[in-house]
Structures are given as structure tokens and as C-alpha cells.
N, C-alpha and C. Protein backbone atom coordinates (compact mmCIF):
# COMPACT_ATOMS: atom_id res chain seq x y z
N UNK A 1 23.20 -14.93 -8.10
CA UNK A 1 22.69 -15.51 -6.88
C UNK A 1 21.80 -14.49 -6.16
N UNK A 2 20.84 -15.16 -5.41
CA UNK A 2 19.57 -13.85 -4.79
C UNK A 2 19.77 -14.16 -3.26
N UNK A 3 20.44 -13.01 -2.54
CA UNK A 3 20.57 -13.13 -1.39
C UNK A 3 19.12 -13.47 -0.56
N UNK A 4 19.22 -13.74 0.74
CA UNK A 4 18.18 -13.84 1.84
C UNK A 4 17.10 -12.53 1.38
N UNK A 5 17.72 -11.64 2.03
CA UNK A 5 16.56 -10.29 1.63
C UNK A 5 15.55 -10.44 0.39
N UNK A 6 16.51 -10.36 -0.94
CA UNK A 6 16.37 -10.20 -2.03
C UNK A 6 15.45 -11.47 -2.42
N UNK A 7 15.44 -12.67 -1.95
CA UNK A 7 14.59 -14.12 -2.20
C UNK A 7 12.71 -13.68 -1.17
N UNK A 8 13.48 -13.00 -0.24
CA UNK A 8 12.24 -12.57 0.71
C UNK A 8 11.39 -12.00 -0.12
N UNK A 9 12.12 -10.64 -0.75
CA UNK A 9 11.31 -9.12 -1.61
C UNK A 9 10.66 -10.41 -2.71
N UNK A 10 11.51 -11.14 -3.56
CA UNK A 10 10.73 -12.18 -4.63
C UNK A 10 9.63 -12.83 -4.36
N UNK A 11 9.32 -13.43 -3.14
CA UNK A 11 8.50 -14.27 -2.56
C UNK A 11 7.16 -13.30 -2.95
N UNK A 12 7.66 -12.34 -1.60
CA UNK A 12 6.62 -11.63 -1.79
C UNK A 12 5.70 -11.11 -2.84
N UNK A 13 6.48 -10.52 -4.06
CA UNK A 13 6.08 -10.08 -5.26
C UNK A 13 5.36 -11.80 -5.59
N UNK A 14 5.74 -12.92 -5.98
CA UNK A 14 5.20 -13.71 -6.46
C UNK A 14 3.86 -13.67 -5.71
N UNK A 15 3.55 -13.80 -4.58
CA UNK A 15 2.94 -14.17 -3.63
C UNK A 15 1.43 -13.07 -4.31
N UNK A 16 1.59 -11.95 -4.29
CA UNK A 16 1.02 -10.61 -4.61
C UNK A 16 0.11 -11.05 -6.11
N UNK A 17 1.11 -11.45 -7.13
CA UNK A 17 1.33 -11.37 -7.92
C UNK A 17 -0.22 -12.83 -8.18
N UNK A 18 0.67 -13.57 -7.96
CA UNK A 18 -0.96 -14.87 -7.41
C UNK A 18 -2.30 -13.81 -6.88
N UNK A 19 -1.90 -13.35 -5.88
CA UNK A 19 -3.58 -13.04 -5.38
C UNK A 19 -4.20 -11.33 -6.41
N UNK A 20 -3.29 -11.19 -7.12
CA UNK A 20 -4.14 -10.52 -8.07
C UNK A 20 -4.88 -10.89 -9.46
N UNK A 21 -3.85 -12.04 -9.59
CA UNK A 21 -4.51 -13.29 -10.57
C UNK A 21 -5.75 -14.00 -9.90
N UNK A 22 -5.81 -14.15 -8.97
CA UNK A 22 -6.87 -15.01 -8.42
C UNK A 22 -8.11 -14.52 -8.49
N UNK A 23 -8.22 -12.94 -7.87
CA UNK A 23 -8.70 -12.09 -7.67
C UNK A 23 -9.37 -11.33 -8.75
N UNK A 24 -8.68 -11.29 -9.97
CA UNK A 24 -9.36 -10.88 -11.38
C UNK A 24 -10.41 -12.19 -11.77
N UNK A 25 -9.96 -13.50 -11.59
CA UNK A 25 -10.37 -14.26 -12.04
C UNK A 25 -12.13 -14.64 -11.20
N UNK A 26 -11.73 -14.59 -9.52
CA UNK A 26 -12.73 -14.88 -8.69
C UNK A 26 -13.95 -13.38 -9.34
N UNK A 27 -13.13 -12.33 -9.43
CA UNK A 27 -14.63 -11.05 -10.00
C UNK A 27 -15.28 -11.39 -11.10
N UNK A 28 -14.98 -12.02 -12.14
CA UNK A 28 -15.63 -12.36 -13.31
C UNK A 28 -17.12 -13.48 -12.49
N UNK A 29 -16.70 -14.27 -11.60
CA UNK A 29 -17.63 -14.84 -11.08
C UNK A 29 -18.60 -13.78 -9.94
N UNK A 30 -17.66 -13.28 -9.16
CA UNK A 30 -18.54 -12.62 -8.15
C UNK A 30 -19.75 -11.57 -9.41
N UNK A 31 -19.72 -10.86 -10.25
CA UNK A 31 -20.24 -10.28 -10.98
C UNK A 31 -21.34 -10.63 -11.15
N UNK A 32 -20.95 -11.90 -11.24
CA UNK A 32 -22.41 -12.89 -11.51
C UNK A 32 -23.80 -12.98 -10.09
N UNK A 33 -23.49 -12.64 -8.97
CA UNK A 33 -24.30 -12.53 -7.96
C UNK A 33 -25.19 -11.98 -7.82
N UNK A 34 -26.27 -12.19 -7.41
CA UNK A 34 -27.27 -11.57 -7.36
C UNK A 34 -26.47 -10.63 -5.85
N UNK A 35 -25.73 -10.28 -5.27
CA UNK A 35 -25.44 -9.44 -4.20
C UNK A 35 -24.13 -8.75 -4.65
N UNK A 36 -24.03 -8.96 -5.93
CA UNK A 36 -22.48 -8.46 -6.42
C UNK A 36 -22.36 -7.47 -6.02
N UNK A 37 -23.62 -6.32 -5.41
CA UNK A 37 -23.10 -4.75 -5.34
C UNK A 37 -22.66 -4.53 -3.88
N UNK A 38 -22.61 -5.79 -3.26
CA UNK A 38 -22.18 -5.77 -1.55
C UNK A 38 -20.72 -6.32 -1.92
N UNK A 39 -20.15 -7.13 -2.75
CA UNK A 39 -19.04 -7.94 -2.64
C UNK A 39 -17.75 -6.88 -3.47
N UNK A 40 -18.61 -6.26 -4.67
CA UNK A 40 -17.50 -5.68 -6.15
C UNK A 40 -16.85 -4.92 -5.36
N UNK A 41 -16.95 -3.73 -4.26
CA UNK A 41 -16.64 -3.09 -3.78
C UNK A 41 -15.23 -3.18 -3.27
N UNK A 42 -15.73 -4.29 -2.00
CA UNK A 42 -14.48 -4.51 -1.48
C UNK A 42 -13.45 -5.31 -2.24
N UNK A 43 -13.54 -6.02 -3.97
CA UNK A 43 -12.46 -6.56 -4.27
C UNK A 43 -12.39 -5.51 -5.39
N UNK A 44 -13.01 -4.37 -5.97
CA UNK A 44 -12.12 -3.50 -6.09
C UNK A 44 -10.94 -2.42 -5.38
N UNK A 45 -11.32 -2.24 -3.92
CA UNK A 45 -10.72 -1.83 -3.06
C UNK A 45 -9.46 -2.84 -2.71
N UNK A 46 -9.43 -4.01 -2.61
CA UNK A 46 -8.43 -4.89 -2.21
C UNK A 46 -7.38 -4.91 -3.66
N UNK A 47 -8.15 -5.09 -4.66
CA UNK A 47 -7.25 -5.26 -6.15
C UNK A 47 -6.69 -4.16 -6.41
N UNK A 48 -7.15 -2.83 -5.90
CA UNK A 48 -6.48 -1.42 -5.84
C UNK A 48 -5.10 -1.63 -5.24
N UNK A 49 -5.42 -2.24 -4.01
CA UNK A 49 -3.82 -2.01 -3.04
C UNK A 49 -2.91 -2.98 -3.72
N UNK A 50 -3.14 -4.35 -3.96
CA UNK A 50 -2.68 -5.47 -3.92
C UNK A 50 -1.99 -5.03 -5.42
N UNK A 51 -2.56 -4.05 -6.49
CA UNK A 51 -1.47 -4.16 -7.52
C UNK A 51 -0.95 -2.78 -7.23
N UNK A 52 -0.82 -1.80 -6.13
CA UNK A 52 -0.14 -0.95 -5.70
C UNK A 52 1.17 -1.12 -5.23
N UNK A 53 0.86 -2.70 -4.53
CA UNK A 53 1.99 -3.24 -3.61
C UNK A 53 2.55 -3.75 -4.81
N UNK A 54 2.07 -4.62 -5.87
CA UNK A 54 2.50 -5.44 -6.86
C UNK A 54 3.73 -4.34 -7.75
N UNK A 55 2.84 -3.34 -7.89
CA UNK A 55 3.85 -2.19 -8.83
C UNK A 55 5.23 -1.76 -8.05
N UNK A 56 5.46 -1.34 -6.58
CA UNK A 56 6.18 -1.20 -5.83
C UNK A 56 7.11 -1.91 -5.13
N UNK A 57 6.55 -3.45 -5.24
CA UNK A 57 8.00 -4.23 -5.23
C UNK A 57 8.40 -4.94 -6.46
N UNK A 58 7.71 -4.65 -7.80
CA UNK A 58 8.17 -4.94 -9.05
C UNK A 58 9.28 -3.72 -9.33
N UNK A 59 9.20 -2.97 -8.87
CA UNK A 59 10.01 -1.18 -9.20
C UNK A 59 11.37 -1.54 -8.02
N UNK A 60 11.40 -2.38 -6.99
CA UNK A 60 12.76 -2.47 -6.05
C UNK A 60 13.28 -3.89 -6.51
N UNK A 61 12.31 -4.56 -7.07
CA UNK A 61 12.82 -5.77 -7.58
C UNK A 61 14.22 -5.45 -8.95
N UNK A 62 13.37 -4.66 -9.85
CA UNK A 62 13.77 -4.10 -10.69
C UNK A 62 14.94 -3.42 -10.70
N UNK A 63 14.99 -2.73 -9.76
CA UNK A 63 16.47 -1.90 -9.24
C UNK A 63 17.70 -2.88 -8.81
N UNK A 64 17.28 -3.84 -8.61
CA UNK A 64 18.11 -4.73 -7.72
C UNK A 64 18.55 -5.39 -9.08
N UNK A 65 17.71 -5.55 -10.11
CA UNK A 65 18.18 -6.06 -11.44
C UNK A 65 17.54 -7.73 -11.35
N UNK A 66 16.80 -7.46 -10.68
CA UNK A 66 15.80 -9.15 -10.52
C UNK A 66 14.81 -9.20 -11.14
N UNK A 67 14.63 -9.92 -11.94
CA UNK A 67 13.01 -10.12 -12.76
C UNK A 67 12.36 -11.08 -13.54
N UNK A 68 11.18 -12.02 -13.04
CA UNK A 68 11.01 -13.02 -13.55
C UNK A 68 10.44 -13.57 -14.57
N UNK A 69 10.88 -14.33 -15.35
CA UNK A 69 11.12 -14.64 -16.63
C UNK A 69 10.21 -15.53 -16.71
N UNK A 70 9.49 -16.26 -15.90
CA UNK A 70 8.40 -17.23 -16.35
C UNK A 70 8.18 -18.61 -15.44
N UNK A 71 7.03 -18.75 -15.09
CA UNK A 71 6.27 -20.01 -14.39
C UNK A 71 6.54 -20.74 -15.31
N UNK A 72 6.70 -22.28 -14.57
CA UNK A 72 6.52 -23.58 -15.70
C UNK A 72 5.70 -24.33 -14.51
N UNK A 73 4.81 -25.03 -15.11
CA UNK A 73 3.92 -26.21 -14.07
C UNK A 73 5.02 -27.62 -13.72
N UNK A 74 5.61 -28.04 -13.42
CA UNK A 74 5.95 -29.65 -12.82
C UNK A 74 5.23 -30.17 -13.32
N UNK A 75 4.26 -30.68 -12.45
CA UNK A 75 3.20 -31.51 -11.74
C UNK A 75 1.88 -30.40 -11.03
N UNK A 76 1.07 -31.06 -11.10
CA UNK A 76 0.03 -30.84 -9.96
C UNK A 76 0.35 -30.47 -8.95
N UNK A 77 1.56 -30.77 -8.36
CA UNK A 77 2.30 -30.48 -7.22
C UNK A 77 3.29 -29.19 -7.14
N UNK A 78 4.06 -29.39 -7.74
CA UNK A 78 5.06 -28.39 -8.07
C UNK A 78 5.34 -27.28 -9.36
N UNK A 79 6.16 -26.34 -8.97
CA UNK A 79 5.86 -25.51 -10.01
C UNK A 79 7.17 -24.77 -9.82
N UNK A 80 8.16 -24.48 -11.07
CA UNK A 80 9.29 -23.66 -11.18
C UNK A 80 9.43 -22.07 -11.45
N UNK A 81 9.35 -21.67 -10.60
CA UNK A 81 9.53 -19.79 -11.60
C UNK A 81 11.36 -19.40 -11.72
N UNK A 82 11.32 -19.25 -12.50
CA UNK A 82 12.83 -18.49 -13.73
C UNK A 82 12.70 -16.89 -13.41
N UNK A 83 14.15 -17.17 -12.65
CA UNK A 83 14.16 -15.46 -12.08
C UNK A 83 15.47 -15.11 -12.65
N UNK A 84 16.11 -14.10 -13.42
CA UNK A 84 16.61 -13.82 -14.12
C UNK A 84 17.36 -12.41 -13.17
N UNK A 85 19.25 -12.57 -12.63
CA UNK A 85 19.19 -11.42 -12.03
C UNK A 85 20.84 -11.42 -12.90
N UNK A 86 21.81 -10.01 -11.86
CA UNK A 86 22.30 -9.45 -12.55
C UNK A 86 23.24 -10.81 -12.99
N UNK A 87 23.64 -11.30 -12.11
CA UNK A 87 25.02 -12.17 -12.52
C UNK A 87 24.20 -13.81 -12.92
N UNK A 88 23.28 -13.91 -12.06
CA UNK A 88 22.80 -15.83 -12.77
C UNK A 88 21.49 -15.65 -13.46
N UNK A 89 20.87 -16.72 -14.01
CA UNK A 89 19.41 -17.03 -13.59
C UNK A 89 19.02 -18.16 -12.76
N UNK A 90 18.31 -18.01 -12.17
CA UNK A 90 18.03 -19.08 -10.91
C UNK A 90 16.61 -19.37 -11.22
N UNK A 91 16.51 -20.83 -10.70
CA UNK A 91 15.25 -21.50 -11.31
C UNK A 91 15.02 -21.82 -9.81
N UNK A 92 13.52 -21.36 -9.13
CA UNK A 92 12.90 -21.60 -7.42
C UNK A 92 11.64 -22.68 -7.50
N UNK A 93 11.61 -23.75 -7.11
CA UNK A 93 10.98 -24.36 -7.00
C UNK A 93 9.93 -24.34 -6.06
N UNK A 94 8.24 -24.08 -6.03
CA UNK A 94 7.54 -24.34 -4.96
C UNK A 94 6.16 -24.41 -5.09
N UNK A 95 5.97 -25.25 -4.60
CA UNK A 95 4.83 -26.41 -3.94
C UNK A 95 3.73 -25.69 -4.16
N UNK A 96 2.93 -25.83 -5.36
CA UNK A 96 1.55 -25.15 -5.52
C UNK A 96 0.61 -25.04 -4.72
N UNK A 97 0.28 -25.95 -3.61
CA UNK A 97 -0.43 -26.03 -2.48
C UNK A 97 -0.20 -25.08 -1.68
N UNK A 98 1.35 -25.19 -1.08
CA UNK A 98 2.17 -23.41 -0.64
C UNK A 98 1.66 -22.67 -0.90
N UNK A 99 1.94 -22.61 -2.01
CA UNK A 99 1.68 -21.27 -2.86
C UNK A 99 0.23 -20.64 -2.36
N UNK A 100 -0.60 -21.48 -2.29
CA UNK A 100 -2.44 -21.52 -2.81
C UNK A 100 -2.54 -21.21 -0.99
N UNK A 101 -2.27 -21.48 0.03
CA UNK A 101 -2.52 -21.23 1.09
C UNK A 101 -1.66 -20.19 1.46
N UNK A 102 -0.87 -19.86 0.81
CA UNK A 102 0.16 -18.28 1.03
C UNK A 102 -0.32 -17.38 0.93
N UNK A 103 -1.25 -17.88 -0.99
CA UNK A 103 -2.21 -16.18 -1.37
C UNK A 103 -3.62 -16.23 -0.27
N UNK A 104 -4.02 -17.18 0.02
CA UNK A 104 -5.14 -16.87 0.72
C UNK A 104 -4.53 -16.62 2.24
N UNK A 105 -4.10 -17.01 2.90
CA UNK A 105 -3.35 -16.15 4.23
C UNK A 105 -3.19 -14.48 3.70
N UNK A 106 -2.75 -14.20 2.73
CA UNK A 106 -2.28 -12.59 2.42
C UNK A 106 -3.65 -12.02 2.22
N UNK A 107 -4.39 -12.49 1.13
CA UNK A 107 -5.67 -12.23 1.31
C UNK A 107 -6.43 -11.50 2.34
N UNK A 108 -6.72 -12.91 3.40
CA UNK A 108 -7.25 -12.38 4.70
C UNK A 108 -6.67 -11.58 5.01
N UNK A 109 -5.13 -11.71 5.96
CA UNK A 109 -4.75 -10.28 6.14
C UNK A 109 -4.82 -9.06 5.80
N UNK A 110 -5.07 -9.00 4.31
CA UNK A 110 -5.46 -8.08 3.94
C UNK A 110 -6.79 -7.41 3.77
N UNK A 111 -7.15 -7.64 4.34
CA UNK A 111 -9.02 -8.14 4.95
C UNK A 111 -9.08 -7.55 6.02
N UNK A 112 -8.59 -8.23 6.73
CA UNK A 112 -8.57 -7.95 8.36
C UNK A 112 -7.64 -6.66 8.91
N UNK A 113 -6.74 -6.22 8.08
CA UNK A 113 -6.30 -5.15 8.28
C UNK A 113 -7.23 -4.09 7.86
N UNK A 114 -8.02 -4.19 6.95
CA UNK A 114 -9.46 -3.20 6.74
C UNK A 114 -10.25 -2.61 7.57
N UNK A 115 -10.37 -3.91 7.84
CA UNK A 115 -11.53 -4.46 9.57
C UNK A 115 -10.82 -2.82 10.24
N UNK A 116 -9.69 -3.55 10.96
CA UNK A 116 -9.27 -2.21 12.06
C UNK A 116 -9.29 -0.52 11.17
N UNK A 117 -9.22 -0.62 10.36
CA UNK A 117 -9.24 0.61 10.08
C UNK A 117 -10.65 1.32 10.41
């Protein structure tokens, strides 16, 4: 069973874990721009942190003995990830749309926390 905390730390990693997928995928296009040398920058700088963070709560995930075993699609709608910990495996159900407005909220933030710097 994955306590409160421990479902939080998961989220997150999934969450991460999406916007670095997205993010490899969106550069193959940005590349293509005729302004790519204004854009590559900052999503190499963002894909820097984002699998920094990715490595660092995969490493407390890990300790905790949590680690996920695999996405399955539902539907268009829904989507299962298989998290595998010390005593169960637990199957989390959630809403691809969620999901898709989660990584882009983290995104920005992570954007806009730039900004102030």
C-alpha cells in the first residue's frame, strides 16, 4: 500500500516524467524552426532540470522500494500506471486530460520560475 506522502512523491515523478517525454518529443519539432536558435536553448535548459528532478525523486522513490512497472492506455480517456512497492502492487488510475494539463501547469511553472531568476 502507498501512503499519502509516498502517492504525492509518485505523482510527482509521473508528472516529471510526462513533461520530459513531451519535451524530447516537442525538440525534434522545434529544431525544425527557422528561430530554433532562440527556442533550443531554453528547452535544453528546462530538460536539464526536469530530468535532474526526474533522477532525484526516482533515487527516493527507489529507497522507499516504489517503482513503476508500466503505463497501459484504457481509453482515450483513461490510463493505468502499475506501481510495484515493497508489500503490494497497486494499479492508479488517471484521466489523460489530467495528466496533459498537469504537465503543462509544471511546465510553465517551470518557466516562470526562470523569469524571476
Amino acid at each position: 500500500m502507498i501512503n499519502p506522502e509516498e502517492r504525492q512523491l509518485l505523482h510527482k515523478y509521473l508528472l516529471i516524467e510526462l513533461a520530459v517525454k513531451s519535451l524530447q518529443i516537442d525538440y525534434q519539432k522545434v529544431e525544425q524552426l527557422k528561430m530554433n536558435k532562440v527556442f533550443l536553448p531554453l528547452m535544453d535548459s528546462l530538460l536539464k532540470e526536469l530530468r535532474q528532478e526526474y533522477f532525484d525523486l526516482k533515487r527516493q522513490l527507489s529507497q522507499q522500494r516504489i517503482r513503476v512497472v508500466g503505463w497501459t492506455t484504457i481509453d482515450e480517456y483513461f490510463s493505468d500506471v502499475q506501481v510495484a512497492t515493497a508489500g503490494d502492487d497497486v494499479v492508479l488510475r488517471y484521466a489523460n486530460m489530467a495528466l496533459k494539463t498537469k504537465v503543462e501547469q509544471l511546465i510553465a511553472n517551470h518557466i516562470e520560475e526562470r523569469k524571476k531568476l
